[in-house]
PDB file of N, CA and C in Angstrom:
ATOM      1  N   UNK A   1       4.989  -9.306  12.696  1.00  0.00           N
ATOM      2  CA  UNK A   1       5.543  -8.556  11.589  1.00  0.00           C
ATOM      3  C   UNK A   1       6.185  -7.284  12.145  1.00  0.00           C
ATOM      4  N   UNK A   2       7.628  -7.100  11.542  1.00  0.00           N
ATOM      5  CA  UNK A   2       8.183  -5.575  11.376  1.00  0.00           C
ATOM      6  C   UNK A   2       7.574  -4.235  10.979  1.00  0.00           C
ATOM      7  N   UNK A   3       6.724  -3.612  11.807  1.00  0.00           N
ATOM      8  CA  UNK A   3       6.403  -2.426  10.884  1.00  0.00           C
ATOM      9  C   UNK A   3       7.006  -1.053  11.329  1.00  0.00           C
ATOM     10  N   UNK A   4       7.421  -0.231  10.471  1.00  0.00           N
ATOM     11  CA  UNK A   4       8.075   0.554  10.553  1.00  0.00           C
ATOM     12  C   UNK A   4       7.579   1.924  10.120  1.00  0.00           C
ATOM     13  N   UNK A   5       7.063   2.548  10.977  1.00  0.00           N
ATOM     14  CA  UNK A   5       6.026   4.002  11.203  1.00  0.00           C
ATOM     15  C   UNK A   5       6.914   5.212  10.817  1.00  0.00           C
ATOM     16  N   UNK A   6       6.584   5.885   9.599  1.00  0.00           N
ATOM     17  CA  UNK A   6       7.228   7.357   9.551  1.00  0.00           C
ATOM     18  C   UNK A   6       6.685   8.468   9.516  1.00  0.00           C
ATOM     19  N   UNK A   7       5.842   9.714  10.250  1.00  0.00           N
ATOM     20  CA  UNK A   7       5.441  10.528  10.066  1.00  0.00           C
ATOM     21  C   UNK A   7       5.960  11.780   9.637  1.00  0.00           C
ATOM     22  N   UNK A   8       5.729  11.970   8.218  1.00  0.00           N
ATOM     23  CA  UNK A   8       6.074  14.054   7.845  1.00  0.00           C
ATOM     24  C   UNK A   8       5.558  14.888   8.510  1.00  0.00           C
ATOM     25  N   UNK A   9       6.647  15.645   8.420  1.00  0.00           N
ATOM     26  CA  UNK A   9       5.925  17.164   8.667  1.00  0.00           C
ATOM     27  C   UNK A   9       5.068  17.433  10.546  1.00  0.00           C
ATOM     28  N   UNK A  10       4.783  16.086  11.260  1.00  0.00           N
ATOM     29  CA  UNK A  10       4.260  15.936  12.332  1.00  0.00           C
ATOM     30  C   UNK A  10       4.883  15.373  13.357  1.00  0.00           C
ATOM     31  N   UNK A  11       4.241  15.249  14.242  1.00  0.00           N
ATOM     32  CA  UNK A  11       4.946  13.978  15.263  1.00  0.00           C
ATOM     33  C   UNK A  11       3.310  13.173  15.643  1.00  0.00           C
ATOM     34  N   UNK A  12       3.433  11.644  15.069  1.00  0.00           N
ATOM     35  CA  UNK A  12       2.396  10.988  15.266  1.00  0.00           C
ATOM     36  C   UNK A  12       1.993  10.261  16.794  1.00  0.00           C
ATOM     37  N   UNK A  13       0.437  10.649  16.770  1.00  0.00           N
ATOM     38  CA  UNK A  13       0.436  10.281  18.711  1.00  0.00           C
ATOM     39  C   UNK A  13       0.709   8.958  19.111  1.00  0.00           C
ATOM     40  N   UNK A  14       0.447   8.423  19.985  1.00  0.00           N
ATOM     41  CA  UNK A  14       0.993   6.640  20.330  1.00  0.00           C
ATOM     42  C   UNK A  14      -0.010   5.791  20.080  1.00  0.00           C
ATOM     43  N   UNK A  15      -0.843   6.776  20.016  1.00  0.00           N
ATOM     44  CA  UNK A  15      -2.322   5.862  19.890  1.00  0.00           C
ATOM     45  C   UNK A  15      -2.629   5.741  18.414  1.00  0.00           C
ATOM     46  N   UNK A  16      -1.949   6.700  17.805  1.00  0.00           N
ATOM     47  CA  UNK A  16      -2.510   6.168  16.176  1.00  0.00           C
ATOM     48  C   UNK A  16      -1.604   5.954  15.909  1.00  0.00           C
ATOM     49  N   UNK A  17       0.038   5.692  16.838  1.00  0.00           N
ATOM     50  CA  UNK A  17       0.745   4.181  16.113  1.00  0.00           C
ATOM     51  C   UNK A  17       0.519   2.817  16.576  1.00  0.00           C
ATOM     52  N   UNK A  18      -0.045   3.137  17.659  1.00  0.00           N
ATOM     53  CA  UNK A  18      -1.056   1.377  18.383  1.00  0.00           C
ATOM     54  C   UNK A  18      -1.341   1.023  17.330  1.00  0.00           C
ATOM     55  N   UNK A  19      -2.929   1.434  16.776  1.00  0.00           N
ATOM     56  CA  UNK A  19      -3.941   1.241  15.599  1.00  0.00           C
ATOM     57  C   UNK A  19      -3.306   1.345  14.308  1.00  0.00           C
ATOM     58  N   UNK A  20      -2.607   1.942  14.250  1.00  0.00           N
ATOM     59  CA  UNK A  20      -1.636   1.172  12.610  1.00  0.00           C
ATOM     60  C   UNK A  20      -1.015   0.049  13.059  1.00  0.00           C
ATOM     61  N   UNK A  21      -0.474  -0.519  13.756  1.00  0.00           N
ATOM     62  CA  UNK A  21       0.078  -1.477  14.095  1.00  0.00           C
ATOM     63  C   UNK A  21      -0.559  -2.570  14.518  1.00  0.00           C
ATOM     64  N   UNK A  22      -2.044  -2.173  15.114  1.00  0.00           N
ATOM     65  CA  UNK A  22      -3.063  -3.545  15.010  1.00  0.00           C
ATOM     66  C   UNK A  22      -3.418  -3.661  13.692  1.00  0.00           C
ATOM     67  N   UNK A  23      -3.964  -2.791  12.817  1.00  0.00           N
ATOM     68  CA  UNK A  23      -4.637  -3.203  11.787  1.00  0.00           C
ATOM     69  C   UNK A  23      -3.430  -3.852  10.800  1.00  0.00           C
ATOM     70  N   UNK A  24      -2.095  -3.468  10.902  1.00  0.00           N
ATOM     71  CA  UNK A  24      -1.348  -4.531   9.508  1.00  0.00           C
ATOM     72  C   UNK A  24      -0.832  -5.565  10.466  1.00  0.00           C
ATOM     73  N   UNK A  25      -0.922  -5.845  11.826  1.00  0.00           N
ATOM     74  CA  UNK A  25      -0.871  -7.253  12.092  1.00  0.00           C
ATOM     75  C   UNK A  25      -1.507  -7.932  11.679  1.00  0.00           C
ATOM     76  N   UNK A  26      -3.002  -7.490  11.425  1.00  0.00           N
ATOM     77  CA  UNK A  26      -3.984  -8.259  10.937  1.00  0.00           C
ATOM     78  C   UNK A  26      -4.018  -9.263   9.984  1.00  0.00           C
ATOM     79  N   UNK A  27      -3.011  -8.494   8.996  1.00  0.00           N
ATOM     80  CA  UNK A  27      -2.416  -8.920   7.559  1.00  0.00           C
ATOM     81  C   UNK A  27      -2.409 -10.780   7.940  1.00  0.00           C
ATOM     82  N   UNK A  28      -1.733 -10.692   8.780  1.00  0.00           N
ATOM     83  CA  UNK A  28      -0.800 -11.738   9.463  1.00  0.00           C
ATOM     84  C   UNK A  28      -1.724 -13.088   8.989  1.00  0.00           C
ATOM     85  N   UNK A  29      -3.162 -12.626   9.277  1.00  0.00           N
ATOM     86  CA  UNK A  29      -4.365 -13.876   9.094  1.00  0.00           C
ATOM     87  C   UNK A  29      -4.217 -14.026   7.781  1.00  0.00           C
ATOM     88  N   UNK A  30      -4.067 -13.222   6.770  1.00  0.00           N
ATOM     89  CA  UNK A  30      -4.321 -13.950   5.770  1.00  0.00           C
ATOM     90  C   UNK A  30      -3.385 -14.633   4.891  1.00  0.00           C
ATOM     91  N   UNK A  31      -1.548 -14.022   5.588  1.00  0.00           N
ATOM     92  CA  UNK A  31      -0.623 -14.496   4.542  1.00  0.00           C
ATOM     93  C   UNK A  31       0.383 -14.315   5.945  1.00  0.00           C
ATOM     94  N   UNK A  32       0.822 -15.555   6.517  1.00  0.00           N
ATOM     95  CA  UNK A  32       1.895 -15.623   7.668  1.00  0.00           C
ATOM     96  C   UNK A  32       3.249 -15.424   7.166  1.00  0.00           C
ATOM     97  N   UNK A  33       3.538 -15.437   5.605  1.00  0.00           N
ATOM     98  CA  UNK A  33       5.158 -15.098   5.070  1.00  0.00           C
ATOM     99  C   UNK A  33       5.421 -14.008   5.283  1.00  0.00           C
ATOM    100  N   UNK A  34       4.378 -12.919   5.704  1.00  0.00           N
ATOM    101  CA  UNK A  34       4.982 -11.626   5.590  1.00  0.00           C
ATOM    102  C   UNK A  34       5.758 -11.161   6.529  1.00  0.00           C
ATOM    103  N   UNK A  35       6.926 -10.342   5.338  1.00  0.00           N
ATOM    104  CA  UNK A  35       8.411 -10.695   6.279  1.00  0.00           C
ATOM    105  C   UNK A  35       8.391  -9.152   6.825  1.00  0.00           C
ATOM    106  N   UNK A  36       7.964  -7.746   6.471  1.00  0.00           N
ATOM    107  CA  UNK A  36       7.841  -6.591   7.168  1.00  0.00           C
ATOM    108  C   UNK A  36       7.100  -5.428   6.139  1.00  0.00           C
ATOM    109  N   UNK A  37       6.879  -4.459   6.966  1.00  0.00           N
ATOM    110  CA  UNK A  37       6.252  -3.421   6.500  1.00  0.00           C
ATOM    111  C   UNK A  37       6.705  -1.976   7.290  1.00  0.00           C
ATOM    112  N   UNK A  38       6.426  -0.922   5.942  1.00  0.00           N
ATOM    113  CA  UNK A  38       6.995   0.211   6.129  1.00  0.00           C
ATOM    114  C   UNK A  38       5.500   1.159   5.962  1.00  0.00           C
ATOM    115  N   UNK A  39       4.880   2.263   7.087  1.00  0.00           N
ATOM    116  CA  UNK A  39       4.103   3.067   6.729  1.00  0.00           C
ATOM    117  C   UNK A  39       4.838   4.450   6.475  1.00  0.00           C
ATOM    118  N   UNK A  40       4.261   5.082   5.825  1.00  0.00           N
ATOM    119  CA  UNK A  40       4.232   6.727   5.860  1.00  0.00           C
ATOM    120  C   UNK A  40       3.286   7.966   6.127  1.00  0.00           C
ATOM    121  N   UNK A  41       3.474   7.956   7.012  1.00  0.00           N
ATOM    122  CA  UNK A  41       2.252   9.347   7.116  1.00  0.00           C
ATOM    123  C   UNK A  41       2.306  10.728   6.678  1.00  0.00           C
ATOM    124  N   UNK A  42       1.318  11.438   5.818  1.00  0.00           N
ATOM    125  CA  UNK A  42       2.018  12.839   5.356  1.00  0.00           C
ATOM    126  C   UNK A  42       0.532  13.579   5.788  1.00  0.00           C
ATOM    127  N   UNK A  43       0.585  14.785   5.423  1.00  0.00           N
ATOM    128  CA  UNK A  43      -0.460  15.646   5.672  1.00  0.00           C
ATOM    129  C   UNK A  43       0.032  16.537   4.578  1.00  0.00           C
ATOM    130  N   UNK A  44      -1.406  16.436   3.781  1.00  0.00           N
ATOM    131  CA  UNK A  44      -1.212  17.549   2.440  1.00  0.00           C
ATOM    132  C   UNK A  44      -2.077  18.737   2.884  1.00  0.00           C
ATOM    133  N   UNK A  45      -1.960  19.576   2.705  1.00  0.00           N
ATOM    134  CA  UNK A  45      -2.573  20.456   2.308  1.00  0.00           C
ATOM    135  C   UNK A  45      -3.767  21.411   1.864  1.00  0.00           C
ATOM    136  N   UNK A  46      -4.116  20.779   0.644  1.00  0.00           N
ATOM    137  CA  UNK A  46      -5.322  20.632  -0.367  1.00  0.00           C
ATOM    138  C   UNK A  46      -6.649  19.282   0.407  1.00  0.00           C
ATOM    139  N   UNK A  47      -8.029  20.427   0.272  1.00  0.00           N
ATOM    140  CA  UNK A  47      -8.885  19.593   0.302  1.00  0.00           C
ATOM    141  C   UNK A  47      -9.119  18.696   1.284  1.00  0.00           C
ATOM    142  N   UNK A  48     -10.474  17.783   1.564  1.00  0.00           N
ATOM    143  CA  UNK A  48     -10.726  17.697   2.543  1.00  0.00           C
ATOM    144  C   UNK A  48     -10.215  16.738   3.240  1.00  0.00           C
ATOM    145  N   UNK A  49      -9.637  15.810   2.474  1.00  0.00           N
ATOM    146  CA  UNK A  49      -9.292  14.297   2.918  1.00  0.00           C
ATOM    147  C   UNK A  49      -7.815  14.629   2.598  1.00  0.00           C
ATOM    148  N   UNK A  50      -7.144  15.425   3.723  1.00  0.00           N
ATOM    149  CA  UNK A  50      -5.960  15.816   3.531  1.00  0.00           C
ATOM    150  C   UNK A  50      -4.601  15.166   4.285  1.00  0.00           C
ATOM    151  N   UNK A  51      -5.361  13.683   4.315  1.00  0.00           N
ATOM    152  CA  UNK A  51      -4.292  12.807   5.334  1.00  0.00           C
ATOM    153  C   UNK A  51      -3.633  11.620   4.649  1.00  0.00           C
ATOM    154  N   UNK A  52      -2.613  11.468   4.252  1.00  0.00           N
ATOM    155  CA  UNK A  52      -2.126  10.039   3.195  1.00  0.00           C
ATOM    156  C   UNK A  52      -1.642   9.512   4.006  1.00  0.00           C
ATOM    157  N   UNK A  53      -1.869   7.870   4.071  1.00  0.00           N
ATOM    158  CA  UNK A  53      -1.190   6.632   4.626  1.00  0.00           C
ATOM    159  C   UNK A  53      -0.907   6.032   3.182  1.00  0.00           C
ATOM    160  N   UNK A  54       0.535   5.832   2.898  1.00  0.00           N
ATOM    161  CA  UNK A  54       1.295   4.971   2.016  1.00  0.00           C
ATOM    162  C   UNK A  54       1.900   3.538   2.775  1.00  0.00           C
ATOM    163  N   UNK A  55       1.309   2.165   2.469  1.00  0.00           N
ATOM    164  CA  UNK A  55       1.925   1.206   3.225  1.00  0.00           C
ATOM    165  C   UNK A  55       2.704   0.093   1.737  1.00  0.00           C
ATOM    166  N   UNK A  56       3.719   0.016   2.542  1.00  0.00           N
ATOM    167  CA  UNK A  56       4.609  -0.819   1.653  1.00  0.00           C
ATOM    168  C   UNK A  56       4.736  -2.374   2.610  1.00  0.00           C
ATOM    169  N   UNK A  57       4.702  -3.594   2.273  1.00  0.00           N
ATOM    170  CA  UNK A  57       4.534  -4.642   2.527  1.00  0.00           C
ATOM    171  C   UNK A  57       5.424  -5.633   2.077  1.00  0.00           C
ATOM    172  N   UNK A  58       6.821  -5.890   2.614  1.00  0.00           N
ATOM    173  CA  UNK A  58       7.218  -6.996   1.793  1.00  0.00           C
ATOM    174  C   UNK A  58       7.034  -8.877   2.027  1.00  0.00           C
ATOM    175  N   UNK A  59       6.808  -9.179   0.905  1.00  0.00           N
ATOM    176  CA  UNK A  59       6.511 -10.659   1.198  1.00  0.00           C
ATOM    177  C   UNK A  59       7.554 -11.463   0.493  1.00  0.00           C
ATOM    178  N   UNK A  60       8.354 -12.969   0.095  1.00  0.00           N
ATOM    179  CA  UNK A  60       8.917 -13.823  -0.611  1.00  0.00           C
ATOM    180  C   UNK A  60       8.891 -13.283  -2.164  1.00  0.00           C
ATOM    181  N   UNK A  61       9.765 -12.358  -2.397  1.00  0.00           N
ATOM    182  CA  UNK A  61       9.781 -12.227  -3.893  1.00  0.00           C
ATOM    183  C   UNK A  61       9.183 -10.752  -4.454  1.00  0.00           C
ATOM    184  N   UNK A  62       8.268 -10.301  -3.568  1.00  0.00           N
ATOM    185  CA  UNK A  62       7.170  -9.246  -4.176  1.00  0.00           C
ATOM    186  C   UNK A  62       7.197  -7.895  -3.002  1.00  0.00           C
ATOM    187  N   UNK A  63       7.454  -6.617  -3.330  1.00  0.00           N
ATOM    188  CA  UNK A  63       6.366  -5.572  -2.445  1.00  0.00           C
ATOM    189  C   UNK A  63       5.203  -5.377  -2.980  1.00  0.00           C
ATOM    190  N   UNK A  64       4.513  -5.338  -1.950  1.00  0.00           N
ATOM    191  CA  UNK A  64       2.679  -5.210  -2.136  1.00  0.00           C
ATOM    192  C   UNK A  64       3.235  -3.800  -1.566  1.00  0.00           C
ATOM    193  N   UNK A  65       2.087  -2.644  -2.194  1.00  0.00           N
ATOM    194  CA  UNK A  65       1.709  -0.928  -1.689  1.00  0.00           C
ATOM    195  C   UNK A  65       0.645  -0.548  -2.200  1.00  0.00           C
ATOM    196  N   UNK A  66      -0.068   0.229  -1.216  1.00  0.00           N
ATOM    197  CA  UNK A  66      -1.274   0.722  -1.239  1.00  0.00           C
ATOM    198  C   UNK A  66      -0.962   2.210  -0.850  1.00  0.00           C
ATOM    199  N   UNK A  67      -1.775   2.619  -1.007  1.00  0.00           N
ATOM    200  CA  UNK A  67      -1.853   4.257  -0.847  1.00  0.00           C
ATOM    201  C   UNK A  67      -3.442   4.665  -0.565  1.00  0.00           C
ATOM    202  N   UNK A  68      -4.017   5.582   0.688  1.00  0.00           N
ATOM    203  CA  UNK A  68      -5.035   6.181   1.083  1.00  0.00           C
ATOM    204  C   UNK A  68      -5.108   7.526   1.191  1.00  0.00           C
ATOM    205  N   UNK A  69      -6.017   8.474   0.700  1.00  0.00           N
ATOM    206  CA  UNK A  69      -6.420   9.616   1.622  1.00  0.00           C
ATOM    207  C   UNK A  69      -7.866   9.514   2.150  1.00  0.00           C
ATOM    208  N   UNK A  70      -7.966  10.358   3.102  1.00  0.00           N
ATOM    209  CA  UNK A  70      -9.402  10.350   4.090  1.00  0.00           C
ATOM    210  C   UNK A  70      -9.203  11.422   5.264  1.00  0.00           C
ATOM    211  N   UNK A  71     -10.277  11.378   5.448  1.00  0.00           N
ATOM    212  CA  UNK A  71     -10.414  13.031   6.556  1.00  0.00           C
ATOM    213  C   UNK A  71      -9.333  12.499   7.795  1.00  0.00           C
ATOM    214  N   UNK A  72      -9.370  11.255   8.380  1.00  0.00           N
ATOM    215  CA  UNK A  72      -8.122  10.932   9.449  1.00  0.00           C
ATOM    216  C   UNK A  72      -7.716  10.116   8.469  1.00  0.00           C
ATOM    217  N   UNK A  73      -6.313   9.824   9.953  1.00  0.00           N
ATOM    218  CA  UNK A  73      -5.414   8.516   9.535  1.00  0.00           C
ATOM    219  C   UNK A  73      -6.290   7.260   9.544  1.00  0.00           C
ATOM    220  N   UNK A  74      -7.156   7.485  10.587  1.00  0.00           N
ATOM    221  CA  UNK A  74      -7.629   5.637  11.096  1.00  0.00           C
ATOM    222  C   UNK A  74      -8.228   5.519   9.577  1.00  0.00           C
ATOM    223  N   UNK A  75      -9.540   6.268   8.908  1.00  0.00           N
ATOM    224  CA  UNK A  75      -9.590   6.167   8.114  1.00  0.00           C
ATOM    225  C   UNK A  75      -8.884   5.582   6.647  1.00  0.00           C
ATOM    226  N   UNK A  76      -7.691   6.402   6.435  1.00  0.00           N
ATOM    227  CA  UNK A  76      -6.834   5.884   5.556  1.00  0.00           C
ATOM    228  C   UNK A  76      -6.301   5.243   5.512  1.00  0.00           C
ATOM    229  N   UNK A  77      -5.771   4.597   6.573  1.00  0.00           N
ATOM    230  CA  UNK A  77      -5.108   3.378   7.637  1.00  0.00           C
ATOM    231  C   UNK A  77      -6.052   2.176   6.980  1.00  0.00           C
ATOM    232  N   UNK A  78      -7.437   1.975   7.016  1.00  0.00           N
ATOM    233  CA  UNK A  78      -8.480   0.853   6.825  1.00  0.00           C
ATOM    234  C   UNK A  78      -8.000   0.716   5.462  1.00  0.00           C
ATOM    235  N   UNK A  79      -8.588   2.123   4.880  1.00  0.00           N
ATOM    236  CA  UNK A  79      -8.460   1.436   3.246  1.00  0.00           C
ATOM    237  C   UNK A  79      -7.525   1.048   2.672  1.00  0.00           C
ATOM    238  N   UNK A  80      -6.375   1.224   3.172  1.00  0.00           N
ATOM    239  CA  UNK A  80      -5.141   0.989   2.562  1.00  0.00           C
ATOM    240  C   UNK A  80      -5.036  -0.470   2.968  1.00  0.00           C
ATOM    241  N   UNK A  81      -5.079  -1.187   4.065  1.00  0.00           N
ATOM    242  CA  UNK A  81      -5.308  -2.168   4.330  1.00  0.00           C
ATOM    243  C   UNK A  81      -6.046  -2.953   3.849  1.00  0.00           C
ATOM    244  N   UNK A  82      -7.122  -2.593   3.449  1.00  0.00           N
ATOM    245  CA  UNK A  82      -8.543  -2.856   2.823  1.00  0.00           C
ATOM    246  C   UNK A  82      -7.842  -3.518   1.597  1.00  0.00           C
ATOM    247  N   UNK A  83      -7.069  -2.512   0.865  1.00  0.00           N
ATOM    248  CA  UNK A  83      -6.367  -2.711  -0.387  1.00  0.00           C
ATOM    249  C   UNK A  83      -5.129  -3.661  -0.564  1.00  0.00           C
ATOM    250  N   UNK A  84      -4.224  -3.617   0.505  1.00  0.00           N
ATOM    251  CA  UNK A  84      -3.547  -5.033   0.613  1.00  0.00           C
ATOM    252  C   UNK A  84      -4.110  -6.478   0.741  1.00  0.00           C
ATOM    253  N   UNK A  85      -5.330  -6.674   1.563  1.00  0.00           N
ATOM    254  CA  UNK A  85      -5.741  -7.489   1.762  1.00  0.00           C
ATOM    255  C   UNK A  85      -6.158  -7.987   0.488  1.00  0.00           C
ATOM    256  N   UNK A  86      -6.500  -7.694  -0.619  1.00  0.00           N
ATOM    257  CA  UNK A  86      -6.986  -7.799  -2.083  1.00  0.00           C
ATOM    258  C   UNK A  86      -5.777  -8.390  -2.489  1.00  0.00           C
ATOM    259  N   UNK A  87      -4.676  -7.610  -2.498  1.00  0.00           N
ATOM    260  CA  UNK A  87      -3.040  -7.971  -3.097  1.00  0.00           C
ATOM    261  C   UNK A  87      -2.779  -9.021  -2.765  1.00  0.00           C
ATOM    262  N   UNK A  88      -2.730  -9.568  -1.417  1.00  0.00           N
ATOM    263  CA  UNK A  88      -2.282 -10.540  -0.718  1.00  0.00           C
ATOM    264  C   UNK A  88      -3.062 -12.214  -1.046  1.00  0.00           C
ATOM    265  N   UNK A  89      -4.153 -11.575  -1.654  1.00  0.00           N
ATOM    266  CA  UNK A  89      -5.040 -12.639  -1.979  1.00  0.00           C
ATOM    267  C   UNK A  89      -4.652 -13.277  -3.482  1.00  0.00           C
ATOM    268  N   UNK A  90      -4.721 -12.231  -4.135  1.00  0.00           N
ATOM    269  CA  UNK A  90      -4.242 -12.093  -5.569  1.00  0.00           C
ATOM    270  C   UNK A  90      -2.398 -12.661  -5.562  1.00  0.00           C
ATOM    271  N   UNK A  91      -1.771 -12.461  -5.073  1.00  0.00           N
ATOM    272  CA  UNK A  91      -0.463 -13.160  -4.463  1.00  0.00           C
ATOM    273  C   UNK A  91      -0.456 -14.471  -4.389  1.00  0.00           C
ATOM    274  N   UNK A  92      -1.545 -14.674  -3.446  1.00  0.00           N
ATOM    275  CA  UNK A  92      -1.479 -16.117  -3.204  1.00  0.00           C
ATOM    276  C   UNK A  92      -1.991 -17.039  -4.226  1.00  0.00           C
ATOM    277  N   UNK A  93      -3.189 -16.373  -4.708  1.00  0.00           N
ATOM    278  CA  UNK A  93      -3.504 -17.527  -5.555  1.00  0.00           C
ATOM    279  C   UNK A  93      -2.504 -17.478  -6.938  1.00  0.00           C
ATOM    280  N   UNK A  94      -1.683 -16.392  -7.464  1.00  0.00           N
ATOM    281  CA  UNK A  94      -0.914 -16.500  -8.174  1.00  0.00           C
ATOM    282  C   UNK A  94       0.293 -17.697  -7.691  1.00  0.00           C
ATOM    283  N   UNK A  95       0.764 -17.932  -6.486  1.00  0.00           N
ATOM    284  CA  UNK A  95       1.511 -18.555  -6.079  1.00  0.00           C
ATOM    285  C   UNK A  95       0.862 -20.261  -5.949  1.00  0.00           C
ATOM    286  N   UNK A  96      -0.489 -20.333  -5.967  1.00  0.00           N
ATOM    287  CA  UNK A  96      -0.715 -21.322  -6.096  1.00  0.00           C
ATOM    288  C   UNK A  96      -1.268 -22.098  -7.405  1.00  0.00           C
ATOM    289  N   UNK A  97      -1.224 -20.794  -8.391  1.00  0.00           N
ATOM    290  CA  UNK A  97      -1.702 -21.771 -10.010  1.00  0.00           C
ATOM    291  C   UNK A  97      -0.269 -21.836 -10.483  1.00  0.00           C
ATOM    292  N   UNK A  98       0.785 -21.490  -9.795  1.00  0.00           N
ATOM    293  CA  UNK A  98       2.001 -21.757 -10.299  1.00  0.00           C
ATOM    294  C   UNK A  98       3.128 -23.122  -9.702  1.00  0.00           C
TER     295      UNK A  98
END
């Protein structure tokens, strides 16, 4: 899969674009159509979990997006993933009662 890393406001290290880039290969196991993906990294401000990963996912017909905050990226990185992996499921079986 295409994924396509954007960090605000920062410059993101190589190593936490490795690990974004292993964890939405991952995707790969559960739905092989997926044709690419776009992350965003921002850093807010406010409060403690002040790190957002926004991942956009396109598949045959549909974008899947999730959105995380958490004290790191790796953190927000999981759940957001965490949260596609749900979509992707929900996708499929929509694609298969149809």
């Amino acid at each position: 899969m295409n994924v396509n890393i954007q960090s605000l406001k920062f410059d993101a290290d190589v190593k936490l674009l490795d690990f974004i880039r292993r964890k939405l290969n991952k995707l790969d196991t559960f739905y092989d159509r997926i044709i690419d993906g776009e992350v965003i990294l921002k850093l807010n401000n406010e409060g403690v979990n002040n790190k957002t990963v926004e991942v956009k996912v396109n598949v045959p017909g549909e974008q899947l997006f999730a959105a995380a905050d958490a004290r790191t990226f790796e953190a927000a990185t999981e759940e957001a993933v965490k949260a596609l992996k749900r979509q992707i499921r929900q996708y499929k079986e929509r694609l298969v009662a149809h």
